[in-house]
C-alpha atoms as a PDB file:
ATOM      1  CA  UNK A   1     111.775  83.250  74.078  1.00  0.00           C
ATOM      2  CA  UNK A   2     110.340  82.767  77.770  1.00  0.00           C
ATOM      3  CA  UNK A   3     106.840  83.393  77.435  1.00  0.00           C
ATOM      4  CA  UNK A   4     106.094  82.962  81.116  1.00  0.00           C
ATOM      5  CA  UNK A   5     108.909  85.695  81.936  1.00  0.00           C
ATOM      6  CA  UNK A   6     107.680  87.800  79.042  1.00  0.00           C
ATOM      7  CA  UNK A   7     104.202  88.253  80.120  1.00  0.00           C
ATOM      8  CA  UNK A   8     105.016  88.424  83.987  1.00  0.00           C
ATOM      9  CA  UNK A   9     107.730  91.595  82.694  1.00  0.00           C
ATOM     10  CA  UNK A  10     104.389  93.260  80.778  1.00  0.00           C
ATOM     11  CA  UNK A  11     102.400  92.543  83.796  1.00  0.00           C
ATOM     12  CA  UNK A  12     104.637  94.246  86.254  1.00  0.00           C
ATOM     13  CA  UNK A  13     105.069  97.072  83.599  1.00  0.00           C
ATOM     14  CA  UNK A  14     101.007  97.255  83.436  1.00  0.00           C
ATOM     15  CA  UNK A  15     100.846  97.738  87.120  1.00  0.00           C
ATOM     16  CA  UNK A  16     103.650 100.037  87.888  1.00  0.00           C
ATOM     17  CA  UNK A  17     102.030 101.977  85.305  1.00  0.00           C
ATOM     18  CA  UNK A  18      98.678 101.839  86.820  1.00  0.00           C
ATOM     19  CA  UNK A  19     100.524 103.007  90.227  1.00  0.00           C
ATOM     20  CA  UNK A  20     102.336 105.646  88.344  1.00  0.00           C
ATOM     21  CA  UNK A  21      99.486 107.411  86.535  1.00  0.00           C
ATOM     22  CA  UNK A  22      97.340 107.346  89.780  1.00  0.00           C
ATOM     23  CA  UNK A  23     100.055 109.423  91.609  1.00  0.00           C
ATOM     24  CA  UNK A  24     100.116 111.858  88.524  1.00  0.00           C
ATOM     25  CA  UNK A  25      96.518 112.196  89.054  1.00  0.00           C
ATOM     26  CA  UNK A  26      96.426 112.742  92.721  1.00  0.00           C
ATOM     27  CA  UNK A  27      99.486 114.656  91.903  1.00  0.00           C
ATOM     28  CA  UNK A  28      97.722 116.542  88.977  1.00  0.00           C
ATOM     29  CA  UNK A  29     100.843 117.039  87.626  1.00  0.00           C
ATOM     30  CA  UNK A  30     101.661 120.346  88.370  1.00  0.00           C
ATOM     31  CA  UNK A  31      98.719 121.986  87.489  1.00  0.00           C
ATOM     32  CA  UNK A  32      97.990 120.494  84.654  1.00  0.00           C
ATOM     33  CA  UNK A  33      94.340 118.661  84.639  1.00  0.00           C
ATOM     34  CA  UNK A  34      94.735 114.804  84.903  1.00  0.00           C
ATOM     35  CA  UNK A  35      93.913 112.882  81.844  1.00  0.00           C
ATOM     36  CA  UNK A  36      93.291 109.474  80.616  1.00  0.00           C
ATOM     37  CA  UNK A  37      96.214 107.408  79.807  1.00  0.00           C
ATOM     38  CA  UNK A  38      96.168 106.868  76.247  1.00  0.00           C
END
């Protein structure tokens, strides 16, 4: 296993998500108060 690929994958994942979850807040996703990713 490529570890160096592995945790460069998780880090991208990490910040997509991070870009993701602040357009659901800005978003507030439909009406629905923003929360705290879990």
């Amino acid at each position: 296993m490529d570890f160096a690929a592995l945790i460069g994958k998780v880090a991208g994942l990490v910040t997509q998500g991070a870009r993701g979850d602040a357009a659901l807040r800005q978003k507030g996703r439909g009406g629905v108060p923003p929360r705290p990713a879990a």
